[in-house]
Protein backbone atom coordinates (compact mmCIF):
# COMPACT_ATOMS: atom_id res chain seq x y z
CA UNK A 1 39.94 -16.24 -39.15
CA UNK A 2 41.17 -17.50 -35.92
CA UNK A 3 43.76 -14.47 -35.91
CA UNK A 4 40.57 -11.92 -36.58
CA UNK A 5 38.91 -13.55 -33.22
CA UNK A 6 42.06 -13.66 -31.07
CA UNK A 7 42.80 -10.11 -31.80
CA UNK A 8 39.37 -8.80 -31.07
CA UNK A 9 39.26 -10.81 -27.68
CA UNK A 10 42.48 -9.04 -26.65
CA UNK A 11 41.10 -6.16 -28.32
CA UNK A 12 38.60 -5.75 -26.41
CA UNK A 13 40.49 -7.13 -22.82
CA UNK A 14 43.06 -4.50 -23.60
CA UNK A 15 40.79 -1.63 -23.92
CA UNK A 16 39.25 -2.72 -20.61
CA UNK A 17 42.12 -2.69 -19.13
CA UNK A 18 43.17 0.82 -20.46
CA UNK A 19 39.63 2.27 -18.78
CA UNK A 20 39.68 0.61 -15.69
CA UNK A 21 42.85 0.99 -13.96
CA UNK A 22 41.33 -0.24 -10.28
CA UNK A 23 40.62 -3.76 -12.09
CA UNK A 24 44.19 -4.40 -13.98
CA UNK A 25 44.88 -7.33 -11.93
CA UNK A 26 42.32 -9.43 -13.45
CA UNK A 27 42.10 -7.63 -16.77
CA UNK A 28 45.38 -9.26 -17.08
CA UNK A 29 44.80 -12.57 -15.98
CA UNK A 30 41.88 -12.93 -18.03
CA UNK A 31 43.97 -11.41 -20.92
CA UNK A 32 46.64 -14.45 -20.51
CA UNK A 33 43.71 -16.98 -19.45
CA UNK A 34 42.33 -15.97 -22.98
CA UNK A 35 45.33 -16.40 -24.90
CA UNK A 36 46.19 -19.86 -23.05
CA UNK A 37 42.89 -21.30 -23.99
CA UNK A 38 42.59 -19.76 -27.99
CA UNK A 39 46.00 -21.72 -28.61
CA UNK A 40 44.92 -24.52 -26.96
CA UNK A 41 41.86 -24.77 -28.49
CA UNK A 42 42.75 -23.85 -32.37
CA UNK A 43 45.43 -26.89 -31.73
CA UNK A 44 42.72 -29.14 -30.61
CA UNK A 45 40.52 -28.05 -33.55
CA UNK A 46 43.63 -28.57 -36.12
CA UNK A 47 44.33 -31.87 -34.06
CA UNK A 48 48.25 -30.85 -33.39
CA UNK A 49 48.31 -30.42 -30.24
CA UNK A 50 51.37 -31.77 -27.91
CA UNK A 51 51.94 -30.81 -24.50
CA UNK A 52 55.30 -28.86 -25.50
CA UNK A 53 52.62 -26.33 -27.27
CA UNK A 54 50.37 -26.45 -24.13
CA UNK A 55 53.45 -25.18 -22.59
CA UNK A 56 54.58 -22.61 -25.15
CA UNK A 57 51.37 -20.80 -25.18
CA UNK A 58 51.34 -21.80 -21.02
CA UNK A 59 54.89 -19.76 -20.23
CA UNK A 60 54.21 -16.84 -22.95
CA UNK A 61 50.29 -16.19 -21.27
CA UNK A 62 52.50 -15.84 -17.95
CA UNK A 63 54.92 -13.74 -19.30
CA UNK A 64 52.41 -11.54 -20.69
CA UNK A 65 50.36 -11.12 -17.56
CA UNK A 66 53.51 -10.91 -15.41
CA UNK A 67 54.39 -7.87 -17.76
CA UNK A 68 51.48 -6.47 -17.58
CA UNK A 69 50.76 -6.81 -13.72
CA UNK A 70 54.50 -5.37 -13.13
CA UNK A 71 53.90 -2.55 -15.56
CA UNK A 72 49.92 -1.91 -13.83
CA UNK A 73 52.06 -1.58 -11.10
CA UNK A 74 54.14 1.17 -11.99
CA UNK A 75 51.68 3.42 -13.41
């Protein structure tokens, strides 16, 4: 269930950022924000959380943004 939720978030941040070209910028950091804090919170809620995951889902939110800021970019 927490899959069903994570993909709708970025769902839905994805589509916004698809329609709204002046606002990428922050499309994508809210996009990484969002993924940052679902991981951190479903590892809270399963009580496994260890601050090499914080950083896991920390560096692959940033990648994901920077991606997506560098490819906003472009178009």
């Amino acid at each position: 269930m927490n899959y069903v939720a994570l993909s709708l978030l970025l769902g839905s941040w994805g589509l916004a950022y698809l329609y709204f070209p002046d606002h990428r910028l922050w499309l994508a950091a809210a996009m990484g924000l969002s993924y940052f804090a679902w991981g951190v919170w479903v590892h809270i809620l399963d009580k496994t959380l260890h601050w090499s995951i914080v950083l896991e889902y920390f560096s692959l939110a940033l990648l994901g943004v920077s991606l997506l800021i560098f490819m906003g970019l472009r178009a």
